[in-house]
PDB file of N, CA and C in Angstrom:
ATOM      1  N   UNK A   1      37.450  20.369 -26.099  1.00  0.00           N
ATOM      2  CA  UNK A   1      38.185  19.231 -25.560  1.00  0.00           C
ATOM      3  C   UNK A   1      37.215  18.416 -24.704  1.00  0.00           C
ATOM      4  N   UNK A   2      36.839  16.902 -25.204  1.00  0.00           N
ATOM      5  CA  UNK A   2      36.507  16.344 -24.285  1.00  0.00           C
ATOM      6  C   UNK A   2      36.850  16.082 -22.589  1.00  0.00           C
ATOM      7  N   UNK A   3      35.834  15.459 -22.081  1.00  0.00           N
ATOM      8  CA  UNK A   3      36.580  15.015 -20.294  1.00  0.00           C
ATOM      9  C   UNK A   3      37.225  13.829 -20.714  1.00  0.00           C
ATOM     10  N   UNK A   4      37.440  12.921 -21.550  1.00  0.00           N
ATOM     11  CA  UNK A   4      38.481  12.260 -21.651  1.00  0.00           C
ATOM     12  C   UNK A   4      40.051  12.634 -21.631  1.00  0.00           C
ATOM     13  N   UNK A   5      40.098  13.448 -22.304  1.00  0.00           N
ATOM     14  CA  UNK A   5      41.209  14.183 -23.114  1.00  0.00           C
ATOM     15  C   UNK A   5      41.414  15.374 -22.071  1.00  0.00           C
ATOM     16  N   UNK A   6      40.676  16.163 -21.519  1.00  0.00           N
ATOM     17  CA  UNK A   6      41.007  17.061 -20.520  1.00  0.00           C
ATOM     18  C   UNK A   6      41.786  15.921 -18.816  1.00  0.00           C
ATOM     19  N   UNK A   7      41.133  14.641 -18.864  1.00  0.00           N
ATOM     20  CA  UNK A   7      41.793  14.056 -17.597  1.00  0.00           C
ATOM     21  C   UNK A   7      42.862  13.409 -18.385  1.00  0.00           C
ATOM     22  N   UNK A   8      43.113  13.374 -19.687  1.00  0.00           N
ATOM     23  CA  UNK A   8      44.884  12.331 -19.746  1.00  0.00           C
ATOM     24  C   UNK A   8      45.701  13.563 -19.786  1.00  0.00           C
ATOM     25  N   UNK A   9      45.050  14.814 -20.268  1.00  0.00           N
ATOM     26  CA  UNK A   9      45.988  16.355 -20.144  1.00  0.00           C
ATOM     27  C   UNK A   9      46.501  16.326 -18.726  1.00  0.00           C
ATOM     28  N   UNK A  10      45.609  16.144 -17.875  1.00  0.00           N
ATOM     29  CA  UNK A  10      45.811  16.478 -16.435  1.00  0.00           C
ATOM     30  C   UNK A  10      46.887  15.433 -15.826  1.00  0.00           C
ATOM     31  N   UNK A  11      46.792  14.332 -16.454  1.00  0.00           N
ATOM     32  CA  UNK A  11      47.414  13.442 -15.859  1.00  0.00           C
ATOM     33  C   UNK A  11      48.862  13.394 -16.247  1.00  0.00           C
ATOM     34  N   UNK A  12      49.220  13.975 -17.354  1.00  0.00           N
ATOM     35  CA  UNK A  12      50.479  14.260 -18.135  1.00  0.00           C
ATOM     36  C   UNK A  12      50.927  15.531 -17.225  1.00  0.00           C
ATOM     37  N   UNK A  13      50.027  16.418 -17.177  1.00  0.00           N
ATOM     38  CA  UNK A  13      50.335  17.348 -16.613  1.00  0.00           C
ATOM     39  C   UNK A  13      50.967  17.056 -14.845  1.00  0.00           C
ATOM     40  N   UNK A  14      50.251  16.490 -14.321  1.00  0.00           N
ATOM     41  CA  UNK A  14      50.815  15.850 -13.079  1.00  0.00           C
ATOM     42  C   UNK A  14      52.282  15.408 -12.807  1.00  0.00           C
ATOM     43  N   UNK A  15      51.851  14.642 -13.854  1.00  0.00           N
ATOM     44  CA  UNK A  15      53.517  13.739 -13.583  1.00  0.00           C
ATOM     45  C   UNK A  15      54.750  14.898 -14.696  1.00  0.00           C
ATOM     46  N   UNK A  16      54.514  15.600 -15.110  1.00  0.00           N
ATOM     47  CA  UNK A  16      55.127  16.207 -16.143  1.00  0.00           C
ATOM     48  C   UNK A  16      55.934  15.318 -16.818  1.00  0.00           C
ATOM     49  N   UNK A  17      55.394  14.631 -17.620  1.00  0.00           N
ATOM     50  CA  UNK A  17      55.776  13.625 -18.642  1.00  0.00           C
ATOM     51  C   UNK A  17      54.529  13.592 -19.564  1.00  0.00           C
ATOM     52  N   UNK A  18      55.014  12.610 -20.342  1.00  0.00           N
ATOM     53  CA  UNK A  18      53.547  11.906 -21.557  1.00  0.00           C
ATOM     54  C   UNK A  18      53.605  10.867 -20.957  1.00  0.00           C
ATOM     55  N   UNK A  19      52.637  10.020 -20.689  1.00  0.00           N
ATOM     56  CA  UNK A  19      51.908   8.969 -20.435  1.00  0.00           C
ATOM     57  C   UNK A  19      52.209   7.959 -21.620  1.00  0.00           C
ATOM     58  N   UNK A  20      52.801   6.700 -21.134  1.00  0.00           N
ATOM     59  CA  UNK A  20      52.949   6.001 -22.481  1.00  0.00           C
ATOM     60  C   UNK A  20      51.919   4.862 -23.289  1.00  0.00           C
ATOM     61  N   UNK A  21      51.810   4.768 -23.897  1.00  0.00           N
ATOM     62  CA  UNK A  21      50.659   4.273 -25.015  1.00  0.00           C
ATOM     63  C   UNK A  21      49.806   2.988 -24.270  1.00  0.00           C
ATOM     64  N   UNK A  22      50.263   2.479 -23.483  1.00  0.00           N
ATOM     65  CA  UNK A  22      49.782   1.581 -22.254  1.00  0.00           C
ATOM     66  C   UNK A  22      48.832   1.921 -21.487  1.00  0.00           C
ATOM     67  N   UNK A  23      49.305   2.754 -20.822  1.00  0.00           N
ATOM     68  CA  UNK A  23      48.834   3.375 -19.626  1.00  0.00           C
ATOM     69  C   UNK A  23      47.420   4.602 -19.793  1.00  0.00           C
ATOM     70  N   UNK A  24      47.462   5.601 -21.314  1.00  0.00           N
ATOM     71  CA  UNK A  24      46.729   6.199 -21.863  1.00  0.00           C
ATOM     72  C   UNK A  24      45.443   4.986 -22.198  1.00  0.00           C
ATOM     73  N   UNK A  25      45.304   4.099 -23.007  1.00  0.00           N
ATOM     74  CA  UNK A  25      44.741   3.021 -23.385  1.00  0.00           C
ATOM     75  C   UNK A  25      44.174   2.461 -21.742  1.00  0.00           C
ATOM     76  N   UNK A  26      44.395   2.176 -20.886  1.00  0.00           N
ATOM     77  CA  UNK A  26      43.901   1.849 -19.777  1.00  0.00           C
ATOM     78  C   UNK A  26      43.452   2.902 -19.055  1.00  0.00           C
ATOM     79  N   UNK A  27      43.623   4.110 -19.094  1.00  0.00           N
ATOM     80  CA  UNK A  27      42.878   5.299 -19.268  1.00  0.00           C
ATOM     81  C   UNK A  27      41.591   5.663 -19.474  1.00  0.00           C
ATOM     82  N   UNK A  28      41.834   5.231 -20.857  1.00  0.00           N
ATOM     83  CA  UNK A  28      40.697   5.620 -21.487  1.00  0.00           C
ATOM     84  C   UNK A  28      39.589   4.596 -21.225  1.00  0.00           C
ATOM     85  N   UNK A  29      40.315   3.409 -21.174  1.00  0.00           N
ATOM     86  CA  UNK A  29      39.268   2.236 -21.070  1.00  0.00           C
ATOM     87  C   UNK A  29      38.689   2.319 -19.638  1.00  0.00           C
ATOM     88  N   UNK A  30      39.188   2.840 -18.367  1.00  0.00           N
ATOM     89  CA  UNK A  30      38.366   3.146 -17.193  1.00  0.00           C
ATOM     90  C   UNK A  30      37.345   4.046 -17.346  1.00  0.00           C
ATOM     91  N   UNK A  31      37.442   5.307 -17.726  1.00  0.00           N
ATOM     92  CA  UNK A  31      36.936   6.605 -17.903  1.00  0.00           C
ATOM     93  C   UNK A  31      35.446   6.107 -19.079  1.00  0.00           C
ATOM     94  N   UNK A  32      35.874   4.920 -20.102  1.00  0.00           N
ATOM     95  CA  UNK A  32      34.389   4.771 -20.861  1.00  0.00           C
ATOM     96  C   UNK A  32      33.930   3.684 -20.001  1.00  0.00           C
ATOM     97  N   UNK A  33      34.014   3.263 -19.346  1.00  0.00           N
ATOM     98  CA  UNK A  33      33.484   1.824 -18.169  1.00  0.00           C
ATOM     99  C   UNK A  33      32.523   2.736 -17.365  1.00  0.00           C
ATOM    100  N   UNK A  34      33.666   4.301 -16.772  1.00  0.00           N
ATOM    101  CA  UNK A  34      32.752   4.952 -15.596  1.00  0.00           C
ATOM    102  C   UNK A  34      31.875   5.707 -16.194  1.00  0.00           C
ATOM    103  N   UNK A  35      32.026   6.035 -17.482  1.00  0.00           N
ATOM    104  CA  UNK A  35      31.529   6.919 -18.237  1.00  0.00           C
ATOM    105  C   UNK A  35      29.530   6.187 -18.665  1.00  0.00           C
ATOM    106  N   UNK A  36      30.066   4.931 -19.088  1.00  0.00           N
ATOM    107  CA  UNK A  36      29.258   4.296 -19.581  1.00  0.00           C
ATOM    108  C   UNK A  36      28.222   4.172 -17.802  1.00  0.00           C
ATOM    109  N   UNK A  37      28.739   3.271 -16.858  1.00  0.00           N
ATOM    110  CA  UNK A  37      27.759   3.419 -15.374  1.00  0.00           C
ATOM    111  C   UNK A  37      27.155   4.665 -15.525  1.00  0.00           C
ATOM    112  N   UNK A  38      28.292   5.769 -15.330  1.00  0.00           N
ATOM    113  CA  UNK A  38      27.370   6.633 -14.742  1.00  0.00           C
ATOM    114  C   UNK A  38      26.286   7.121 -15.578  1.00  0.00           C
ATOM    115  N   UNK A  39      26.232   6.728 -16.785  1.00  0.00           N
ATOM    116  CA  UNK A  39      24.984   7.443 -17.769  1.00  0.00           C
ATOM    117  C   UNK A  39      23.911   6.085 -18.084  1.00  0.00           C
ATOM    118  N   UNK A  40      23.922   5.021 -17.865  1.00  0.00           N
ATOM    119  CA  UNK A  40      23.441   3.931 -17.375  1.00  0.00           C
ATOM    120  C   UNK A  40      21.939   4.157 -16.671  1.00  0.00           C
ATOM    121  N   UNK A  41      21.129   4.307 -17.473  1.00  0.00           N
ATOM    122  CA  UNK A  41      19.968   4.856 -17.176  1.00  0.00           C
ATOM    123  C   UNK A  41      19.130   3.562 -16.286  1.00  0.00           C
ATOM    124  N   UNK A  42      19.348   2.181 -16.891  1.00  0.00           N
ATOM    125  CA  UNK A  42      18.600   0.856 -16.039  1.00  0.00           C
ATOM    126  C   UNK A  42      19.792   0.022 -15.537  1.00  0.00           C
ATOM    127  N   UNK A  43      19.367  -0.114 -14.076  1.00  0.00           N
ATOM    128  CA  UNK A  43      20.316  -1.444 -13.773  1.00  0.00           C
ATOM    129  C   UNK A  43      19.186  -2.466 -13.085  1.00  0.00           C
ATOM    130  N   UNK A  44      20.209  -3.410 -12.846  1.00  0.00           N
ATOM    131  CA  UNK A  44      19.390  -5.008 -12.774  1.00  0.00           C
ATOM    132  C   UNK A  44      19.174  -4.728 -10.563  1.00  0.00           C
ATOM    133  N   UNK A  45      19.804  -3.306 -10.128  1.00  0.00           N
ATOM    134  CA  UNK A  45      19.370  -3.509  -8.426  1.00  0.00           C
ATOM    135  C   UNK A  45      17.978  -2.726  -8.445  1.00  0.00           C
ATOM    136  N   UNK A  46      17.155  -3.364  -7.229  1.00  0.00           N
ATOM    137  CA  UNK A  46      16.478  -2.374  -6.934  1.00  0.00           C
ATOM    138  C   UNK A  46      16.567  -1.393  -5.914  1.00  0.00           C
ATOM    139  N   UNK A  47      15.820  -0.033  -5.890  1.00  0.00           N
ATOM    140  CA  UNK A  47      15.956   1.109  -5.211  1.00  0.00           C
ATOM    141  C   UNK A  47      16.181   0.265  -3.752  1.00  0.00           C
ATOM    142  N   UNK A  48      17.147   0.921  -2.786  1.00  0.00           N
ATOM    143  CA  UNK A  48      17.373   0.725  -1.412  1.00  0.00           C
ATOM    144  C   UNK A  48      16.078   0.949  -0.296  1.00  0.00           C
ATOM    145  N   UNK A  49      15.423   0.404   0.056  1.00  0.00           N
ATOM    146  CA  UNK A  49      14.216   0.742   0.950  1.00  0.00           C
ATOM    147  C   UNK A  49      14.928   0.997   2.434  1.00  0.00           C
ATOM    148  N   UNK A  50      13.863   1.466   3.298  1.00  0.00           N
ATOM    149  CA  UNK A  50      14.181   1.788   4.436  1.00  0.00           C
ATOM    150  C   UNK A  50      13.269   0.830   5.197  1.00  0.00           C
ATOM    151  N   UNK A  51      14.148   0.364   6.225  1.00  0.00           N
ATOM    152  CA  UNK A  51      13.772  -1.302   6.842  1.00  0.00           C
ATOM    153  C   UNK A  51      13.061  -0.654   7.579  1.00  0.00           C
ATOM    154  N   UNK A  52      11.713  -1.644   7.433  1.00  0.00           N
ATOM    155  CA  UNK A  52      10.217  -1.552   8.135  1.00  0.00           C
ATOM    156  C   UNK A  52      10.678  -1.052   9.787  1.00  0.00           C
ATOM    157  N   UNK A  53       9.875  -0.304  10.352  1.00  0.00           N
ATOM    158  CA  UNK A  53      10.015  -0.037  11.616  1.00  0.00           C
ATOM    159  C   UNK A  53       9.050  -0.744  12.466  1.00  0.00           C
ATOM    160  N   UNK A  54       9.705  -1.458  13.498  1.00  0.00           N
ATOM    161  CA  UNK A  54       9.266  -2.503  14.196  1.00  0.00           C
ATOM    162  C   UNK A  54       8.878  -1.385  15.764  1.00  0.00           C
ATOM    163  N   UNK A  55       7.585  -1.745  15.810  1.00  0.00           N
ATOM    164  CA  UNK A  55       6.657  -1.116  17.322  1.00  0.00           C
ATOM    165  C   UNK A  55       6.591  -2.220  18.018  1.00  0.00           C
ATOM    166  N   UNK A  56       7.069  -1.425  19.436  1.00  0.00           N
ATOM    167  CA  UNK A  56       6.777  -2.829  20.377  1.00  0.00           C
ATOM    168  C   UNK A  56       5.428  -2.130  21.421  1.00  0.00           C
ATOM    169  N   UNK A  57       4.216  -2.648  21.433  1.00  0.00           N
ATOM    170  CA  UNK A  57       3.069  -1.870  22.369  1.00  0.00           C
ATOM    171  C   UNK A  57       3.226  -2.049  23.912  1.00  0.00           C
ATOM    172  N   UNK A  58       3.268  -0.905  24.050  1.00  0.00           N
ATOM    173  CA  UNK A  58       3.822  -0.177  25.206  1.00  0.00           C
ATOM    174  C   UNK A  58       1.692  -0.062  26.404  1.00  0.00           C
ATOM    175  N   UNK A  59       1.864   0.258  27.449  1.00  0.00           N
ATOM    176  CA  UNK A  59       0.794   0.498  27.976  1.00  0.00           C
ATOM    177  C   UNK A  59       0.604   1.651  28.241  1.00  0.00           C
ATOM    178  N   UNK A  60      -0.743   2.276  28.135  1.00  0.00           N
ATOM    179  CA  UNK A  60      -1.205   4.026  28.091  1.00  0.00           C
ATOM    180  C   UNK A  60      -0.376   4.711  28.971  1.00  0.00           C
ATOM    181  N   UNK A  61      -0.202   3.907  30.191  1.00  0.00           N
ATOM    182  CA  UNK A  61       0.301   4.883  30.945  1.00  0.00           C
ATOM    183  C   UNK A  61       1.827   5.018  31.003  1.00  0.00           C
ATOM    184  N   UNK A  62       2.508   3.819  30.155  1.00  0.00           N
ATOM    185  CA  UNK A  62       3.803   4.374  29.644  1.00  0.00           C
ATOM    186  C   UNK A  62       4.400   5.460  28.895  1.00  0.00           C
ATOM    187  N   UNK A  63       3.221   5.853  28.500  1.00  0.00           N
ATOM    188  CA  UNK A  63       3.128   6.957  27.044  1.00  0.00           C
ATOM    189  C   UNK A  63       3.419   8.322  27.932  1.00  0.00           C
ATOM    190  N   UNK A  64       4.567   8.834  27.267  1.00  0.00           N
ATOM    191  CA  UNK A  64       5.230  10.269  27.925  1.00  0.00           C
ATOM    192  C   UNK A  64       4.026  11.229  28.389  1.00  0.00           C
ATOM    193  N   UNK A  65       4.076  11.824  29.027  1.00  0.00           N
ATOM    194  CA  UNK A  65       3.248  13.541  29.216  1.00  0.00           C
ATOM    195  C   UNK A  65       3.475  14.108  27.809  1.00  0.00           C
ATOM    196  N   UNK A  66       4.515  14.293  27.367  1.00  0.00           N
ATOM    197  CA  UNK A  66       4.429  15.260  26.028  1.00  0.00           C
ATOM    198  C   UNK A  66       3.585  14.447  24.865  1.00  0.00           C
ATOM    199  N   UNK A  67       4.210  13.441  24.786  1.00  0.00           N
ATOM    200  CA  UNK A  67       2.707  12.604  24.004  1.00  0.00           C
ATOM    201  C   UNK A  67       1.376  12.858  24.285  1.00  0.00           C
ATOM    202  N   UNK A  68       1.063  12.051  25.365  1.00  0.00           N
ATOM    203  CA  UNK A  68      -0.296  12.310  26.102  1.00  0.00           C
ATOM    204  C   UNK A  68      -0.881  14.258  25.855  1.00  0.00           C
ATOM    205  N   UNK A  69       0.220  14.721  26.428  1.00  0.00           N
ATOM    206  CA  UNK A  69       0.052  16.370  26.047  1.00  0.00           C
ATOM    207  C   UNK A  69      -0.191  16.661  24.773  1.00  0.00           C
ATOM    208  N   UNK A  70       0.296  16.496  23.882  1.00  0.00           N
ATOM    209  CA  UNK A  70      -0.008  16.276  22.448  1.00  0.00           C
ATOM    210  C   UNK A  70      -1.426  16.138  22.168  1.00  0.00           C
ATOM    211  N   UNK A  71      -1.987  15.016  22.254  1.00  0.00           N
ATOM    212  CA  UNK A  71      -2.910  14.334  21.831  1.00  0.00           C
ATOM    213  C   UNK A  71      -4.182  15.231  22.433  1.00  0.00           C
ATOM    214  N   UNK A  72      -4.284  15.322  23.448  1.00  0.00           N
ATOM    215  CA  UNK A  72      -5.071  16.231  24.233  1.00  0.00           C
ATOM    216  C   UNK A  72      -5.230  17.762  23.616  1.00  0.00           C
ATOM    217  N   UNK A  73      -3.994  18.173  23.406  1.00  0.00           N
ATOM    218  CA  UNK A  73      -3.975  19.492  22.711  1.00  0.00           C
ATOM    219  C   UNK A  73      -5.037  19.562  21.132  1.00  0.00           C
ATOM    220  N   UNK A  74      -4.003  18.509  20.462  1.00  0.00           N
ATOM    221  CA  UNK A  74      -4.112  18.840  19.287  1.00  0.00           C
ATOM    222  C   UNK A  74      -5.417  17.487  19.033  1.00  0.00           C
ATOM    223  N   UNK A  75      -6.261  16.542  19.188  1.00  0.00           N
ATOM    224  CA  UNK A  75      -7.319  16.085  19.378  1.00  0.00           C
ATOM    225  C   UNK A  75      -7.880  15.553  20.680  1.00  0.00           C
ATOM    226  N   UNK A  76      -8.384  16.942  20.800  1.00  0.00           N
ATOM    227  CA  UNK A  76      -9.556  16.720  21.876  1.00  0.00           C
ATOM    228  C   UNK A  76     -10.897  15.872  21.688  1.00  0.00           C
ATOM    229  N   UNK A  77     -10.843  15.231  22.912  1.00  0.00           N
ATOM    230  CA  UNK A  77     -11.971  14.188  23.275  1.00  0.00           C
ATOM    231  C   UNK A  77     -11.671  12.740  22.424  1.00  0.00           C
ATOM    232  N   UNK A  78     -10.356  12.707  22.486  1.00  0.00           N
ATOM    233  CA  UNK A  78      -9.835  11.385  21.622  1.00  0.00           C
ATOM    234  C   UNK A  78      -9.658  10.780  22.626  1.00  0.00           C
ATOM    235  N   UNK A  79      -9.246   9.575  22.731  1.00  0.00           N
ATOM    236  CA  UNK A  79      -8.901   8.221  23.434  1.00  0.00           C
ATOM    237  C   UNK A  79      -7.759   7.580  22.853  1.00  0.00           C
ATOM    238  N   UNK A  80      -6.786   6.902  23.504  1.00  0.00           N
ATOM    239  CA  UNK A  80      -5.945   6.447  23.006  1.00  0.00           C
ATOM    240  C   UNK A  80      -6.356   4.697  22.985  1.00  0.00           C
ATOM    241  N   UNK A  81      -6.353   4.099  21.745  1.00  0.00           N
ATOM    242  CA  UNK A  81      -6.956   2.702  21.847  1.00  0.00           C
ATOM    243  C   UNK A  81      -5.821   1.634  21.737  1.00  0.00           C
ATOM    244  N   UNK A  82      -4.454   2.227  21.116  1.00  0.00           N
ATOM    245  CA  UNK A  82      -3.211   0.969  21.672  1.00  0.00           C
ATOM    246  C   UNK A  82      -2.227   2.327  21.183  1.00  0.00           C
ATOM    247  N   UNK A  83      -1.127   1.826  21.886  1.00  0.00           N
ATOM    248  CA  UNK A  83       0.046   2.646  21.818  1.00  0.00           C
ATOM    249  C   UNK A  83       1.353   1.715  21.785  1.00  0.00           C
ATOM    250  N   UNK A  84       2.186   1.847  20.727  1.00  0.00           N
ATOM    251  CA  UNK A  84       3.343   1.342  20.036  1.00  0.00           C
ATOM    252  C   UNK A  84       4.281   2.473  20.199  1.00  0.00           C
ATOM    253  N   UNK A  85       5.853   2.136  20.882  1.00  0.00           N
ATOM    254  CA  UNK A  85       7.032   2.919  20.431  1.00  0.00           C
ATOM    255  C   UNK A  85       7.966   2.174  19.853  1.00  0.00           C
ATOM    256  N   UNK A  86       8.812   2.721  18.664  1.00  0.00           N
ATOM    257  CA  UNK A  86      10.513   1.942  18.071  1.00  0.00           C
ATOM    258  C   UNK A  86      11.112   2.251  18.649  1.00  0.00           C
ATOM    259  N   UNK A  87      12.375   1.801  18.293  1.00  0.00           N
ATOM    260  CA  UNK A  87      13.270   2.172  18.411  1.00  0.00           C
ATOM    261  C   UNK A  87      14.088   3.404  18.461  1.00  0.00           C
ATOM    262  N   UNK A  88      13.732   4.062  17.701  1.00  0.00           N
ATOM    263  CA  UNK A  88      13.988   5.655  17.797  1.00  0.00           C
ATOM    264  C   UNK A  88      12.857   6.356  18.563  1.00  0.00           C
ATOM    265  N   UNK A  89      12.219   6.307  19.664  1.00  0.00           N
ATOM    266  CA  UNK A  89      11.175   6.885  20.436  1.00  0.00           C
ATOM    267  C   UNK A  89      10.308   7.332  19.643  1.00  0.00           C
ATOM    268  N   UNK A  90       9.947   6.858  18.619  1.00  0.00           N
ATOM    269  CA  UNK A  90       8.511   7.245  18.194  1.00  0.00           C
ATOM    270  C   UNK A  90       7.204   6.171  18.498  1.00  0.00           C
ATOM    271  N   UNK A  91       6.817   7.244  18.531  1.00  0.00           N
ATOM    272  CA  UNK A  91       5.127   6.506  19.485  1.00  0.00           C
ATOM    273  C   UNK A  91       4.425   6.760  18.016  1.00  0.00           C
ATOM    274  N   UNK A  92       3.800   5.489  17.875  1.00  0.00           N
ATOM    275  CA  UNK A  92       2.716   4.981  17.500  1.00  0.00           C
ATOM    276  C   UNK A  92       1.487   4.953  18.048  1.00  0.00           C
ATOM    277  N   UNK A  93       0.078   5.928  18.076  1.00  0.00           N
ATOM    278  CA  UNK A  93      -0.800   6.280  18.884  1.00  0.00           C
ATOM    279  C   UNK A  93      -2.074   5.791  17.965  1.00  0.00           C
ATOM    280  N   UNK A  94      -2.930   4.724  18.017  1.00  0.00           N
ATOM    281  CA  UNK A  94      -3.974   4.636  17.736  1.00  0.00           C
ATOM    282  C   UNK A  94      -5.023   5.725  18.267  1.00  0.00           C
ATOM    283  N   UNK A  95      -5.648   6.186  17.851  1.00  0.00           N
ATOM    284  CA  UNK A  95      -6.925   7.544  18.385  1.00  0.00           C
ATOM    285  C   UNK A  95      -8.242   7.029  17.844  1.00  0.00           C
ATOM    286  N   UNK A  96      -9.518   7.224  18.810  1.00  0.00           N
ATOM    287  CA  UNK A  96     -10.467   6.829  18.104  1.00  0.00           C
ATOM    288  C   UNK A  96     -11.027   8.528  18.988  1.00  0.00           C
ATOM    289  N   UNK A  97     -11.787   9.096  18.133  1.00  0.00           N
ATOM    290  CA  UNK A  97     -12.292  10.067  18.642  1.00  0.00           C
ATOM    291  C   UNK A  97     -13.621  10.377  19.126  1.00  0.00           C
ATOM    292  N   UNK A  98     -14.221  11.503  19.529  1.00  0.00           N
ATOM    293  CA  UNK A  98     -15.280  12.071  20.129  1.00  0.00           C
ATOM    294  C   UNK A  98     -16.562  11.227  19.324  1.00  0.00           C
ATOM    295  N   UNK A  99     -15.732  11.485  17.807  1.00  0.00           N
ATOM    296  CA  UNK A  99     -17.061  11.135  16.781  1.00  0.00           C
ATOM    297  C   UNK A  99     -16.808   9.650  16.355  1.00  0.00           C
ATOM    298  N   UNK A 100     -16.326   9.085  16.987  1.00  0.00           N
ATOM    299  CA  UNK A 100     -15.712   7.409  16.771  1.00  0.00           C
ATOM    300  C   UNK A 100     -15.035   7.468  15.346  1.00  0.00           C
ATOM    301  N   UNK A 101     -14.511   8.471  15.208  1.00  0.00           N
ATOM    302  CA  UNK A 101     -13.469   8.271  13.721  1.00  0.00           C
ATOM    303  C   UNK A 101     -12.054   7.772  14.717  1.00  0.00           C
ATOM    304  N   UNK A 102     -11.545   7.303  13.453  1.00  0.00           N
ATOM    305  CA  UNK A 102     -10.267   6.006  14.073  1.00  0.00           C
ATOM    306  C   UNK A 102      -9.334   6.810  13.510  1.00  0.00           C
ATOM    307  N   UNK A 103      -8.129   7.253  13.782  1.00  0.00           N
ATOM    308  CA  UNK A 103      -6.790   7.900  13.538  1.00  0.00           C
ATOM    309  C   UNK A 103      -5.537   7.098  13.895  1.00  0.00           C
ATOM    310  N   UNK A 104      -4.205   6.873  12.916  1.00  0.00           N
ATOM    311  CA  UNK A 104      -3.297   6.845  13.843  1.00  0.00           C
ATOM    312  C   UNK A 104      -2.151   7.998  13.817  1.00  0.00           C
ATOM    313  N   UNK A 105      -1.343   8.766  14.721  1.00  0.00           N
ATOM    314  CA  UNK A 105      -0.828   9.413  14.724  1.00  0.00           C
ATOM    315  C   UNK A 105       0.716   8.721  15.256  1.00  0.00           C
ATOM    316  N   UNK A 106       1.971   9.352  14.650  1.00  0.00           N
ATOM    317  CA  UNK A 106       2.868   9.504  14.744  1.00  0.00           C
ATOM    318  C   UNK A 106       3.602  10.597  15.645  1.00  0.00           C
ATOM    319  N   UNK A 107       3.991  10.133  16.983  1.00  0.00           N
ATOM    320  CA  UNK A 107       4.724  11.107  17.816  1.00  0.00           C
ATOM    321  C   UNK A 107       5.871  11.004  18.165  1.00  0.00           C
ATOM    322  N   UNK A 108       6.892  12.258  18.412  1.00  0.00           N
ATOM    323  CA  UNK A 108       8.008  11.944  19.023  1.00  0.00           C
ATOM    324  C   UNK A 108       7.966  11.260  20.421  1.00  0.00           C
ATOM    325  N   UNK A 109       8.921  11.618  21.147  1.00  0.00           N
ATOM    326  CA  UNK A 109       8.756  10.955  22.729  1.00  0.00           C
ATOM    327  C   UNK A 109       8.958  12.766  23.382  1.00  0.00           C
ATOM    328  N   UNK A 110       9.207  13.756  22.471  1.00  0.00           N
ATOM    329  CA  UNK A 110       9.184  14.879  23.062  1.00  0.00           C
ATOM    330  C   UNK A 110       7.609  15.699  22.815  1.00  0.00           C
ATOM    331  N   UNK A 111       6.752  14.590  22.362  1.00  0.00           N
ATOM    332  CA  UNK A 111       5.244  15.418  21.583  1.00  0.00           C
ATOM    333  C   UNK A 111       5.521  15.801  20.463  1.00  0.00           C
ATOM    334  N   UNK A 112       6.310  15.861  19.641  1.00  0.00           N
ATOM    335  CA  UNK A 112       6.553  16.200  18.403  1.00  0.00           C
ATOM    336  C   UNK A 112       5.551  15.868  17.229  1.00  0.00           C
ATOM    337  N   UNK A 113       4.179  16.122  16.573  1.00  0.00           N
ATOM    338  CA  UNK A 113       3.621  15.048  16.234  1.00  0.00           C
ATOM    339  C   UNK A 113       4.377  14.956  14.933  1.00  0.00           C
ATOM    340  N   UNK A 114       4.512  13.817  14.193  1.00  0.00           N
ATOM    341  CA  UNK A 114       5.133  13.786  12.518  1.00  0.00           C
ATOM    342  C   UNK A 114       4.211  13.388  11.769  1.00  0.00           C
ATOM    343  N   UNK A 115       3.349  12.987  11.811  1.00  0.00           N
ATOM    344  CA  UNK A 115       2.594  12.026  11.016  1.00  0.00           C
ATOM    345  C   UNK A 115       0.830  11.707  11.725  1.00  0.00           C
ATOM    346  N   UNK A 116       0.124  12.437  11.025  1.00  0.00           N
ATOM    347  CA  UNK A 116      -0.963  11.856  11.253  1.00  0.00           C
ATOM    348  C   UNK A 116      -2.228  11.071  10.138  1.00  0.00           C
ATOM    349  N   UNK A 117      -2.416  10.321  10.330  1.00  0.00           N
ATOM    350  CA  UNK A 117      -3.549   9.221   9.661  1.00  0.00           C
ATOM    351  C   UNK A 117      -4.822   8.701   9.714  1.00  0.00           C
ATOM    352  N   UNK A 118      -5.710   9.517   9.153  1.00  0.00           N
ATOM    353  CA  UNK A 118      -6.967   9.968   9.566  1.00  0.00           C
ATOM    354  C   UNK A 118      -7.758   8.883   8.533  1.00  0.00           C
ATOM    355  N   UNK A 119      -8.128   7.726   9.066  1.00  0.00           N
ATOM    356  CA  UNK A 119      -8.969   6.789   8.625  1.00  0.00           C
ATOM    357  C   UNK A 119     -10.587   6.090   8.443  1.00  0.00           C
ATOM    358  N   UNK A 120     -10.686   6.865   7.390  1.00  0.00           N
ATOM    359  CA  UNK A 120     -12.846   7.335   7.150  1.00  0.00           C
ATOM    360  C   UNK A 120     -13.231   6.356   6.594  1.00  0.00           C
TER     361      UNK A 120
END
């Protein structure tokens, strides 16, 4: 038994009646509409992106202890050369290091690091 035919069963079954020749027919014609979307391999939208995250630069010494703690921990003898936070407290940390390699790292506002970007 098809899923066509298993949902007009169900639907007869519901109402405990037969469904009359109308109503089956408009049935069926929803079920190949949804049938047809959902197996609809190309459509004319594109994929939903996630809206650019906007940094507003903040000054070094705004930058949390757990950040700052961070950075210190986990690259030593780095420098912080501009510092950006969003909206959701993530810090944006430019790093240029010991060996003048340029990094940017991604931090929470709790030191969390998420993301780092090591640029050679």
């Amino acid at each position: 038994m098809n899923a066509q035919a298993k949902d007009l069963k169900s639907v007869s079954q519901d109402k405990n009646t037969v469904p009359d020749k109308e109503n089956v027919t408009e049935r069926k014609q929803d079920l190949s509409t949804k049938k047809t979307t959902e197996l609809s391999p190309a459509t004319n939208q594109q994929p939903v992106k996630a809206a650019p995250q906007v940094y507003q630069k903040v000054e070094h010494s705004k930058v949390p202890a757990p950040v700052q703690q961070e950075i210190a921990k986990k690259h030593k003898g780095s420098k912080i050369s501009t510092a950006s936070v969003n909206s959701a407290g993530i810090y944006k940390v430019e790093l240029i290091g010991a060996d003048k390699t340029q990094r940017t790292i991604y931090v929470d506002k709790n030191g969390k690091e998420i993301k780092d970007d090591l640029k050679q």
